[in-house]
N, C-alpha and C. Protein backbone atom coordinates (compact mmCIF):
# COMPACT_ATOMS: atom_id res chain seq x y z
N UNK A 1 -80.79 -121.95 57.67
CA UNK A 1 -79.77 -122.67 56.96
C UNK A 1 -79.52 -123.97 57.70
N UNK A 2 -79.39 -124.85 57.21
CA UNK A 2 -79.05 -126.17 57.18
C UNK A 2 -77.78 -126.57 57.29
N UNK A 3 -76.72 -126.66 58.10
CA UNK A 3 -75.63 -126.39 58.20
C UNK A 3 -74.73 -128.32 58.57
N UNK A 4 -73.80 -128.76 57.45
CA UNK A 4 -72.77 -129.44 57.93
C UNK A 4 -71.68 -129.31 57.69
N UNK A 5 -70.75 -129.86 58.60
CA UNK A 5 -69.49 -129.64 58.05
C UNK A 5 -68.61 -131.02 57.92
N UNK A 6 -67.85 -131.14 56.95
CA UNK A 6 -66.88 -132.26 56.84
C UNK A 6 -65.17 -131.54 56.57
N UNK A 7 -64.76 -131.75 57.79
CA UNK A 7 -63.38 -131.53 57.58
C UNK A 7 -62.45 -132.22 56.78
N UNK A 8 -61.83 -131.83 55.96
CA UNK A 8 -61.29 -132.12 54.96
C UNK A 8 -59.67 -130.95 54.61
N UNK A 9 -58.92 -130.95 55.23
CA UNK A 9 -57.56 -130.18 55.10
C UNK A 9 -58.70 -128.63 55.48
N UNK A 10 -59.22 -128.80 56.74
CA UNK A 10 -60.20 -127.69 56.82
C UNK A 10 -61.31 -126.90 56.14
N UNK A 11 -61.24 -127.37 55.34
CA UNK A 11 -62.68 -127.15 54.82
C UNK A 11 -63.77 -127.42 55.20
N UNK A 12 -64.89 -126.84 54.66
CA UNK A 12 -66.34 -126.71 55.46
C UNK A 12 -66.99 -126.98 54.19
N UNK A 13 -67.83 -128.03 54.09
CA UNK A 13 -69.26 -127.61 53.26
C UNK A 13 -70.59 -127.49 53.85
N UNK A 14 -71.03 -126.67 53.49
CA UNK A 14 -72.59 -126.81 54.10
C UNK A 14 -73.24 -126.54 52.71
N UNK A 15 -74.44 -127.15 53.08
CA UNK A 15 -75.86 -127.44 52.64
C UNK A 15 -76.68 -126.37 52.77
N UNK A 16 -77.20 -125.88 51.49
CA UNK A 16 -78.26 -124.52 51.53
C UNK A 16 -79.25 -124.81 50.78
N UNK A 17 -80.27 -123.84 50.98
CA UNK A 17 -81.51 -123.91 50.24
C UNK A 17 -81.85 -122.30 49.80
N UNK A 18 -81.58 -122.13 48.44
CA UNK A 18 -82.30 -120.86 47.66
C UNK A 18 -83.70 -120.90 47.30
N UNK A 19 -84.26 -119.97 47.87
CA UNK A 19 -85.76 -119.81 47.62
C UNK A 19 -86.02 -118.58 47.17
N UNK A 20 -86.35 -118.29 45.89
CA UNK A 20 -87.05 -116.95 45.41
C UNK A 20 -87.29 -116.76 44.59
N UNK A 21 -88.18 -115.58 44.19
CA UNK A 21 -89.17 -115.07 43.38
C UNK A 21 -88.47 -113.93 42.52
N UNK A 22 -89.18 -113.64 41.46
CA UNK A 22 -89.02 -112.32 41.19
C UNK A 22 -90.07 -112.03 39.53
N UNK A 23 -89.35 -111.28 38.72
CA UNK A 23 -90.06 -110.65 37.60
C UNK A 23 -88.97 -111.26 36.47
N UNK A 24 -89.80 -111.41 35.04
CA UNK A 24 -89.36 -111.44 34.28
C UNK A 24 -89.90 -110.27 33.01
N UNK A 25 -88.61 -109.91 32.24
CA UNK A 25 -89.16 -109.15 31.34
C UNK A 25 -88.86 -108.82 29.98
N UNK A 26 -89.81 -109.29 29.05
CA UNK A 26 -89.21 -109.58 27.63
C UNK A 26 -89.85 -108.91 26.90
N UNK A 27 -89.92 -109.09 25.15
CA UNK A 27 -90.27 -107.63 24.35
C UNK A 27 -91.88 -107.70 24.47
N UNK A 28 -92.51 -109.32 24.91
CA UNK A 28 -93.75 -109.45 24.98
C UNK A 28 -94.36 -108.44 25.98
N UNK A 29 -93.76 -109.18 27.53
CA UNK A 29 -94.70 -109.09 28.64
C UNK A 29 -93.93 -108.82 29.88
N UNK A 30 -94.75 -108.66 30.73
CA UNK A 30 -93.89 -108.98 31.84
C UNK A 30 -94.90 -110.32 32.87
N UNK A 31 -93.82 -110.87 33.83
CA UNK A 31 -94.61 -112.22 34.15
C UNK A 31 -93.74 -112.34 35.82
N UNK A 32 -94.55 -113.48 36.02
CA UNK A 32 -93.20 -113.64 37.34
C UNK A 32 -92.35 -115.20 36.84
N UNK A 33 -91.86 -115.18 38.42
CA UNK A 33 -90.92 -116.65 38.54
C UNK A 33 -90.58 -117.01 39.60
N UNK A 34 -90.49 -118.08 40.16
CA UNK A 34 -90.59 -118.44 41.59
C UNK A 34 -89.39 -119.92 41.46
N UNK A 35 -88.82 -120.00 42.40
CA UNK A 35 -87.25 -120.82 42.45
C UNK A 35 -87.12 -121.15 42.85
N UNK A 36 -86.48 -122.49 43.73
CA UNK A 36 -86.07 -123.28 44.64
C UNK A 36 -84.68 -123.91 43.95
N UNK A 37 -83.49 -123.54 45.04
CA UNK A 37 -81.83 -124.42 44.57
C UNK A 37 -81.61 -124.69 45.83
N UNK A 38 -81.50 -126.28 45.58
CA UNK A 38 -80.63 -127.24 47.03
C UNK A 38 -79.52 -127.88 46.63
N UNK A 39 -78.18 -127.03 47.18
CA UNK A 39 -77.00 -127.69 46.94
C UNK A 39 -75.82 -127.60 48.16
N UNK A 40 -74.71 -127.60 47.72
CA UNK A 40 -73.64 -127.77 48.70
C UNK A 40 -72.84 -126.52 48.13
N UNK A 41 -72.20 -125.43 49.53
CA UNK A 41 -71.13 -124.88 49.52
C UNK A 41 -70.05 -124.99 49.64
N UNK A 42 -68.97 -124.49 49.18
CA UNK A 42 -67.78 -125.16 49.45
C UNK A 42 -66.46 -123.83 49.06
N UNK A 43 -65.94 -123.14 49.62
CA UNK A 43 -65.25 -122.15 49.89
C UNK A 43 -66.22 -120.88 49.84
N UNK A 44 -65.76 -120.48 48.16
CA UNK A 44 -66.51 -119.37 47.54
C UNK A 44 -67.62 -119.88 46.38
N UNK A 45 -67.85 -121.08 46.48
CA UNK A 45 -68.03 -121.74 45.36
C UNK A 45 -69.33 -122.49 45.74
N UNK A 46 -70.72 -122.05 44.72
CA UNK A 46 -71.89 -123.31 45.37
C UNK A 46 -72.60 -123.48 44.09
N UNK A 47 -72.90 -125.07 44.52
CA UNK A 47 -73.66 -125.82 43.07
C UNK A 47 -74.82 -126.63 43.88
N UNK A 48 -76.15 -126.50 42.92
CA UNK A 48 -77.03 -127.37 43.11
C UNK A 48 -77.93 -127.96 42.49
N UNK A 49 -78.97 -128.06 42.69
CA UNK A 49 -79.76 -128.66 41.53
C UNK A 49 -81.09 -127.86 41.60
N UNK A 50 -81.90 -126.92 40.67
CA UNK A 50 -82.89 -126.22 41.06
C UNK A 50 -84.34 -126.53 40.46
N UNK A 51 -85.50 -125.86 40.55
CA UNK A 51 -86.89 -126.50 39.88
C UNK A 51 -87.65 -124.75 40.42
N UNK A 52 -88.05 -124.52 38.82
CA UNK A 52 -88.93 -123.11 39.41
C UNK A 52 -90.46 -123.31 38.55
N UNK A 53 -91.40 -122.00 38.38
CA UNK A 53 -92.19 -122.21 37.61
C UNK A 53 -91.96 -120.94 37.13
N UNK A 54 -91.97 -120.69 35.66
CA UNK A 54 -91.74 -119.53 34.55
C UNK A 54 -93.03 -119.31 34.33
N UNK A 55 -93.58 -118.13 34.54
CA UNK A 55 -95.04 -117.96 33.95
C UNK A 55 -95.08 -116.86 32.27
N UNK A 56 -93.82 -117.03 32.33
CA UNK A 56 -93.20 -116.10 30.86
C UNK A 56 -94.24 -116.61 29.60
N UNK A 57 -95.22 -115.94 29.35
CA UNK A 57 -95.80 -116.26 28.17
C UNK A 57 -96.35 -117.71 27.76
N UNK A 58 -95.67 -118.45 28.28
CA UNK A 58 -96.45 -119.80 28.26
C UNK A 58 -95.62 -120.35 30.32
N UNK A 59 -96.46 -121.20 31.31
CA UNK A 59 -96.75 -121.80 31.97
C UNK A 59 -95.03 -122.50 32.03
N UNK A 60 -93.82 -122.99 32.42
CA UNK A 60 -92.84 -123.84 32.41
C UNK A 60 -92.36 -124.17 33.30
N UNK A 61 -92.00 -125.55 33.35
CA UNK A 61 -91.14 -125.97 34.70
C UNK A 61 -89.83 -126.01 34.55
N UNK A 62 -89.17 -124.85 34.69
CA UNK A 62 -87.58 -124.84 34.43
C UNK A 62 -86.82 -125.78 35.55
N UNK A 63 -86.16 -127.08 34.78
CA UNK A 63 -85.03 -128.07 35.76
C UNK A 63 -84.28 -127.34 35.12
N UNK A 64 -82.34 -127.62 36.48
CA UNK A 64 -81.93 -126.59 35.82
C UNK A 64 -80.52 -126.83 37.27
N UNK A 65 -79.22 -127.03 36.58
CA UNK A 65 -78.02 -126.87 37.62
C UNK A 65 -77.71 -125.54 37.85
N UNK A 66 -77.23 -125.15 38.80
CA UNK A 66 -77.06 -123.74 39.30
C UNK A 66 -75.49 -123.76 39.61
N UNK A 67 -74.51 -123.06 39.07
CA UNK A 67 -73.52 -122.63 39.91
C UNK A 67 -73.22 -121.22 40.45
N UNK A 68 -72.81 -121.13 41.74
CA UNK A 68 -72.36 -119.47 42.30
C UNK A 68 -70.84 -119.27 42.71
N UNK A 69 -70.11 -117.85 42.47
CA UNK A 69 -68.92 -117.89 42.90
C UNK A 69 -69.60 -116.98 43.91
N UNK A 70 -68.85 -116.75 44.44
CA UNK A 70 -69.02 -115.32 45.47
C UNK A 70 -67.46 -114.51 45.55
N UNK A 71 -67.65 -113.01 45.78
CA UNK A 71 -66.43 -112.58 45.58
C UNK A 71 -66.53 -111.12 46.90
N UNK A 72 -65.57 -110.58 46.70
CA UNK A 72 -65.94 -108.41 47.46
C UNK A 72 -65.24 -109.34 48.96
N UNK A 73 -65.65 -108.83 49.93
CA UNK A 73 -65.59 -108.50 50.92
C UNK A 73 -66.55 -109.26 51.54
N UNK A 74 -66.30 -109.98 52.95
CA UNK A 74 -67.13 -110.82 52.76
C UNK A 74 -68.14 -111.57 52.25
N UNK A 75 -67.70 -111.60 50.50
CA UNK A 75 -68.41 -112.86 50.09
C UNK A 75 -69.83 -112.12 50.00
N UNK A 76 -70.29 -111.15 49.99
CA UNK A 76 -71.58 -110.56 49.34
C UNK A 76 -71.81 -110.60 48.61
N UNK A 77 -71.02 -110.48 47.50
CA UNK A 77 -71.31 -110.05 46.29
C UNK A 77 -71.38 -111.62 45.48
N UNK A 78 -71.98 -111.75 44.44
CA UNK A 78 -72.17 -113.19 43.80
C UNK A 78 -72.22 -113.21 42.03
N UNK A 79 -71.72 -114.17 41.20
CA UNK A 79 -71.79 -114.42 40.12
C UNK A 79 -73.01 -115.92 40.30
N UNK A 80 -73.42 -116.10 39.31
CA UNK A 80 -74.44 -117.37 39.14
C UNK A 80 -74.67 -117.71 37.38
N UNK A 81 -74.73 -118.64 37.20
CA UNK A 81 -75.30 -119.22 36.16
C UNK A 81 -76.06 -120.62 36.21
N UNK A 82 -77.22 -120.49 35.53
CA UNK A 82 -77.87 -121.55 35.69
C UNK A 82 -78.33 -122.01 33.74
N UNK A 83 -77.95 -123.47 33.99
CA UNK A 83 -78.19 -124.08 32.76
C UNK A 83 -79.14 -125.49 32.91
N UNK A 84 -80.20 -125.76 32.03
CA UNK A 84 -80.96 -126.85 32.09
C UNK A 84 -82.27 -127.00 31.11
N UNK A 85 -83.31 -127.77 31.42
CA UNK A 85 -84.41 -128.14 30.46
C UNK A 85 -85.63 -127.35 30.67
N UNK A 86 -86.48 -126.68 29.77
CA UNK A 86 -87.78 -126.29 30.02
C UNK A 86 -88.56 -126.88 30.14
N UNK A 87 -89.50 -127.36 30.99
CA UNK A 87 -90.78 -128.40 30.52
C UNK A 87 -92.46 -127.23 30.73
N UNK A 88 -93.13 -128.16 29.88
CA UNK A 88 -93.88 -127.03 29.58
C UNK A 88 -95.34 -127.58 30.64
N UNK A 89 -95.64 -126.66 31.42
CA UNK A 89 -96.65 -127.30 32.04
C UNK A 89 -98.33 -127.53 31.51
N UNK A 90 -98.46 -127.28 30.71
CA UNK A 90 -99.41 -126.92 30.01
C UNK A 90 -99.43 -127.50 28.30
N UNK A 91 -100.14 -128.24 28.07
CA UNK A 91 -100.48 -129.15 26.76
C UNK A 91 -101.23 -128.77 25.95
N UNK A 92 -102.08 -128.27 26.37
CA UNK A 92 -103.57 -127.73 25.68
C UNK A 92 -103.67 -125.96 25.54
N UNK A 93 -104.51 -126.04 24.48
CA UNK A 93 -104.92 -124.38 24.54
C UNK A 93 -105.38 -123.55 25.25
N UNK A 94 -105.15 -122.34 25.47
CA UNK A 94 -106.49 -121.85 26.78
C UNK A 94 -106.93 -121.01 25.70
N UNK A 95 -108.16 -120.20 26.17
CA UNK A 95 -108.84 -119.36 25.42
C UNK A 95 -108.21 -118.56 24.45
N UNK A 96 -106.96 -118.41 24.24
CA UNK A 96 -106.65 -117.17 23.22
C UNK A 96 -106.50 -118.57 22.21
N UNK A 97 -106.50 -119.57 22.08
CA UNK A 97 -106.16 -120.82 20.86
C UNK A 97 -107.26 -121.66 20.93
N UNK A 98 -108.82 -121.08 20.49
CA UNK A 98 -109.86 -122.17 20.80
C UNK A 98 -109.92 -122.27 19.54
N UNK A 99 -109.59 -122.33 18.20
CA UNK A 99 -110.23 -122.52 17.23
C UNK A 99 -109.52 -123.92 16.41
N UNK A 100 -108.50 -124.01 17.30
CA UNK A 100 -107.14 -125.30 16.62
C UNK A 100 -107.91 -126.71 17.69
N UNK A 101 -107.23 -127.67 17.04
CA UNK A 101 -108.13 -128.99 17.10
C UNK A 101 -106.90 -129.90 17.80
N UNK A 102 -105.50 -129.83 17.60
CA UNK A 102 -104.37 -130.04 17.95
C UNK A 102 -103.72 -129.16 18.47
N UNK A 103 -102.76 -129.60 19.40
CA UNK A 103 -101.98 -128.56 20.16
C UNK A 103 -101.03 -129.56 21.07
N UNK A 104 -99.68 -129.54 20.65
CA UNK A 104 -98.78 -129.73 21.70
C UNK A 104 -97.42 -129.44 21.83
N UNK A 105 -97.26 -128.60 23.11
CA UNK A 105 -95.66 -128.34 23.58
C UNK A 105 -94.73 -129.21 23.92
N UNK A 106 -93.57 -128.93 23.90
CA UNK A 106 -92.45 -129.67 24.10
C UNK A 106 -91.53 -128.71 24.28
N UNK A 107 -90.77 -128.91 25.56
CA UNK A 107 -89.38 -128.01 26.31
C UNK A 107 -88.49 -127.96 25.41
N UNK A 108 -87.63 -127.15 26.01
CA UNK A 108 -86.25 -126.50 25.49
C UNK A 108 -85.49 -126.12 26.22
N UNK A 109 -84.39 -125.66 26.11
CA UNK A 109 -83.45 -125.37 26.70
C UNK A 109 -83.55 -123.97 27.77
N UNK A 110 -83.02 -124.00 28.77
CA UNK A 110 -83.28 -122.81 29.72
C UNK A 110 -82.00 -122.73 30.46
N UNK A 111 -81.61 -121.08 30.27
CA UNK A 111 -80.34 -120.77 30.83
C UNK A 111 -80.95 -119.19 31.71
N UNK A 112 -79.72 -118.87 32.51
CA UNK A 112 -80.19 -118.29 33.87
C UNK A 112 -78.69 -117.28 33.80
N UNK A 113 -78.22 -116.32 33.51
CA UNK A 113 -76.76 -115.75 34.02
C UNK A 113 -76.85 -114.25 34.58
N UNK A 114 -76.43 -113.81 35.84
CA UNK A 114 -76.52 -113.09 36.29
C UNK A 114 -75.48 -112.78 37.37
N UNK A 115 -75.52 -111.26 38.29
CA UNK A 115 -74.73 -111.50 39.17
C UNK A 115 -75.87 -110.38 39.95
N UNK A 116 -75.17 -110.64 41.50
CA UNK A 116 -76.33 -110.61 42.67
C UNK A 116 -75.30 -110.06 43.79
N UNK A 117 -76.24 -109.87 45.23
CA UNK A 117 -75.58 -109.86 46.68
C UNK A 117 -76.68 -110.17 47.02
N UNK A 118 -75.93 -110.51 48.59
CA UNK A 118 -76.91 -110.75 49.12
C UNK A 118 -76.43 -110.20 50.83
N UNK A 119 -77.16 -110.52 51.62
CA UNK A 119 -77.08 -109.38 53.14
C UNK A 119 -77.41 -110.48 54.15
N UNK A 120 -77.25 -110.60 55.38
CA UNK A 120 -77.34 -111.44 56.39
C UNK A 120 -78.70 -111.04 56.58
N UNK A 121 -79.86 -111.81 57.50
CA UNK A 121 -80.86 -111.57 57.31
C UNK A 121 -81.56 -111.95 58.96
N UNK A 122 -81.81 -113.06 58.89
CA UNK A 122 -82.06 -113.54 60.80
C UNK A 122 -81.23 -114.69 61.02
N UNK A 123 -80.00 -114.60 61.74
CA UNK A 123 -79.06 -115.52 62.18
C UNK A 123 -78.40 -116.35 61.27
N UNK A 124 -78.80 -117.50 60.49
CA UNK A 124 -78.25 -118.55 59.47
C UNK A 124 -78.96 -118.05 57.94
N UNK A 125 -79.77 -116.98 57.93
CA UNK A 125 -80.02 -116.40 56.86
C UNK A 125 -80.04 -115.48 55.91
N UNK A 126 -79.55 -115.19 54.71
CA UNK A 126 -79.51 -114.28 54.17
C UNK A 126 -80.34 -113.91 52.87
N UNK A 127 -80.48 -112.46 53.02
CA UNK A 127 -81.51 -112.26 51.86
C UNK A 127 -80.62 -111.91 50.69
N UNK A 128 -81.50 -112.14 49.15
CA UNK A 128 -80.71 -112.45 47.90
C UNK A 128 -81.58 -111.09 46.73
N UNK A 129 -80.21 -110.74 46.52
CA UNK A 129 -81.06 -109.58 45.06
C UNK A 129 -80.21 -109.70 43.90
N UNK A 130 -80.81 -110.25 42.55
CA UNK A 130 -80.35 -110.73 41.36
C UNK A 130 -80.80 -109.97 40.54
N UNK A 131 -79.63 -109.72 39.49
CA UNK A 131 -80.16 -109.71 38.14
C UNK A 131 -79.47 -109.63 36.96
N UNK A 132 -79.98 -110.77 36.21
CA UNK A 132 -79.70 -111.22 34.81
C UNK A 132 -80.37 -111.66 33.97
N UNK A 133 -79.94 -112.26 32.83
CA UNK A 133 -80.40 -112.58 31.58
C UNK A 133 -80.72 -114.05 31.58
N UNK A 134 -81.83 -114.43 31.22
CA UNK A 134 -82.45 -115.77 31.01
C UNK A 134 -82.93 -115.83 29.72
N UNK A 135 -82.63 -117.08 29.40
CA UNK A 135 -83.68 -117.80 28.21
C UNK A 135 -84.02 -118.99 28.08
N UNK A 136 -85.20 -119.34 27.72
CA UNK A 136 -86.61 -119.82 27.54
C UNK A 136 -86.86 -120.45 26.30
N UNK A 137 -86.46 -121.64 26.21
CA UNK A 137 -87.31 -122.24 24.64
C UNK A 137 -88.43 -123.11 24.86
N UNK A 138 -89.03 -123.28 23.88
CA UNK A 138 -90.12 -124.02 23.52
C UNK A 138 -90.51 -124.03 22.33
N UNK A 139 -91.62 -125.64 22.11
CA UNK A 139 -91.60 -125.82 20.74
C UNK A 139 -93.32 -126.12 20.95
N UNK A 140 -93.91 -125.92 19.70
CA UNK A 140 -95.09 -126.15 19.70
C UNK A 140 -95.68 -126.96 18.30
N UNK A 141 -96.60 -127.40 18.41
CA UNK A 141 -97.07 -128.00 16.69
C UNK A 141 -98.74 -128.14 16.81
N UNK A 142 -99.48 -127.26 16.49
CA UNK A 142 -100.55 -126.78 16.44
C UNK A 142 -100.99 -126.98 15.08
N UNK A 143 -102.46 -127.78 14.85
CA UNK A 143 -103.17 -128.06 13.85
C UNK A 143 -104.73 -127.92 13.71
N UNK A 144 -105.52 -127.79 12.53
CA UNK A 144 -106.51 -128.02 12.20
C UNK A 144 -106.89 -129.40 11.82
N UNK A 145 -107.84 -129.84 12.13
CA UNK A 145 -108.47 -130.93 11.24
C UNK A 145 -109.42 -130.72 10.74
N UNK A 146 -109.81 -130.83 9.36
CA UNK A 146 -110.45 -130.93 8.22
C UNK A 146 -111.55 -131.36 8.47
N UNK A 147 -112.65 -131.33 8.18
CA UNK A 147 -114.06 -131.88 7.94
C UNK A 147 -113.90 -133.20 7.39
N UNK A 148 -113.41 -133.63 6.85
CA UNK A 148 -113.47 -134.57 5.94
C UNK A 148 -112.63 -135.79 6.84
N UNK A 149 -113.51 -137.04 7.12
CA UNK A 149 -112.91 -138.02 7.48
C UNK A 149 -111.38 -138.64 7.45
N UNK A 150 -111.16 -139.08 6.21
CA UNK A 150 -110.38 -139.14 5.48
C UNK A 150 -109.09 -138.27 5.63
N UNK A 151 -109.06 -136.77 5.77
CA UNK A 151 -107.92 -135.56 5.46
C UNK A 151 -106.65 -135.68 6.11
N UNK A 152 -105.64 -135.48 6.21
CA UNK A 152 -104.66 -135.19 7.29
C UNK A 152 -105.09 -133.98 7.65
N UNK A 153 -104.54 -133.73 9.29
CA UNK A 153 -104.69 -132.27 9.79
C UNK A 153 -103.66 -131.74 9.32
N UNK A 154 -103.87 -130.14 9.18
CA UNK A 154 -103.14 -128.88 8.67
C UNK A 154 -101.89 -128.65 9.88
N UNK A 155 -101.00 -128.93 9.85
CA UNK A 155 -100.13 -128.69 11.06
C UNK A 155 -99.03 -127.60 10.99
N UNK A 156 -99.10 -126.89 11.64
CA UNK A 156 -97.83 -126.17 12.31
C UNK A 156 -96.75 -126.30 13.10
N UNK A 157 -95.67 -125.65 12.82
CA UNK A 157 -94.84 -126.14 13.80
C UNK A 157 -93.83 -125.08 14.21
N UNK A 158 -93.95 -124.90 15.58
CA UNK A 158 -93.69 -123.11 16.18
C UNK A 158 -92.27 -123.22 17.17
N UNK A 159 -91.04 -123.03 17.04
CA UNK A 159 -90.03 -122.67 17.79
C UNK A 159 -90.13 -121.30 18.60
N UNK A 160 -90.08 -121.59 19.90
CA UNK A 160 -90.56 -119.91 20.53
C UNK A 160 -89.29 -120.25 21.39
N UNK A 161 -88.53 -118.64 21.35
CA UNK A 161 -86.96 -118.45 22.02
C UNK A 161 -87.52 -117.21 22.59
N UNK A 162 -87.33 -117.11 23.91
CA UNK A 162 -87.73 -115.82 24.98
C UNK A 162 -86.41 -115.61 25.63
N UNK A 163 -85.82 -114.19 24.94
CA UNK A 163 -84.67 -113.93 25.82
C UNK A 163 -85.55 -112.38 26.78
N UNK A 164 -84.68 -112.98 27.99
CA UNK A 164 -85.58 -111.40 29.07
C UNK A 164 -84.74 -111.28 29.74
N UNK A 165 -84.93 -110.33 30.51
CA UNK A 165 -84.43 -109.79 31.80
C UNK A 165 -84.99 -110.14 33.05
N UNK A 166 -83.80 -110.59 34.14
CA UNK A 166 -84.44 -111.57 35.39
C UNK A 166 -84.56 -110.63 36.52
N UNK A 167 -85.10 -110.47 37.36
CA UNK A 167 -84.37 -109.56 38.02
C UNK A 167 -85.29 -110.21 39.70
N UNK A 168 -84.80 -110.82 40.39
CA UNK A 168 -85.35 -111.74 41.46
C UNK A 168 -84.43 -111.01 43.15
N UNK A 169 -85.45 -111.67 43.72
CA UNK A 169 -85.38 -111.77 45.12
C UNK A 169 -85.43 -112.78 45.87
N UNK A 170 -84.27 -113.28 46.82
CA UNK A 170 -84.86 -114.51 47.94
C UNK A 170 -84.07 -114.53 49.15
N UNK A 171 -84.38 -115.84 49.83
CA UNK A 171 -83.98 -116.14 50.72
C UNK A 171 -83.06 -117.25 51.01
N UNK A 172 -81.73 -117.19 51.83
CA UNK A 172 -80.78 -118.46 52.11
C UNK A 172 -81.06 -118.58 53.39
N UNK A 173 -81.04 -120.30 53.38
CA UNK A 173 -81.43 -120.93 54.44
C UNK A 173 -80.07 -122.04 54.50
């Protein structure tokens, strides 16, 4: 952990870094997810700014603000919600979509709500166990093109909403 403090009618903020992984699981599949949040603490209360990769059925780069309360007995126990943009890492088809001629994604909205603890771990660190509900949009518009010079392509256009279950592990630094 990364630790400052600015006194302020006694108060402390410090500076943390959330790092972790875990599973996701929806009516499709199951997949992972991997996380990074760098923000500031400040009583019971921490906000930051986060960036993970969703491998949920399609490839995504979830941006994304994070807030935590913490509550219990020393502060173990945790509420979180995270709200922000999907971006889709991936443009093109892979093998299960070789027969379409067009293909492109575009993000959506991505939310994160859960509650967690977490345990002291080696000196300024503690380990993190979550779990909640996330969701996942994305948009797609997938086409054929015609033989014929001349044709417009045949286009589609696909809204995909993935609600799952989060259920992660990490580390505070």
């Amino acid at each position: 952990m990364i630790s400052f403090s600015v006194s302020a009618q006694n108060a402390k903020y410090k500076f943390h870094s959330l790092n972790s992984g875990g599973i996701v699981v929806g009516e499709s599949n199951v997949n992972s997810i991997f996380q990074t949040v760098n923000g500031i603490e400040f009583l019971k209360w921490f906000s930051g700014i986060g960036v993970g990769v969703d491998n949920y059925n399609y490839k995504t780069l979830p941006l994304f603000f994070d807030a935590r309360r913490s509550f219990g007995k020393k502060n173990k126990g945790f509420f979180y919600a995270d709200l922000g943009y999907n971006l889709p890492l991936k443009n093109t088809p892979g093998k299960e979509v070789g027969y379409y001629n067009t293909y492109n994604f575009k993000g959506g909205l991505y939310t994160d709500i859960g509650i967690g603890y977490k345990t002291k771990f080696i000196k300024r660190s503690s380990l993190l166990f979550s779990l909640g509900h996330s969701y996942k949009q994305l948009q797609t518009q997938i086409g054929i093109t015609p033989a014929c010079l001349e044709c417009q392509p045949d286009l589609h256009k696909y809204d995909f909403g993935y609600g799952r279950i989060i259920l992660k592990t990490g580390i505070v630094f």
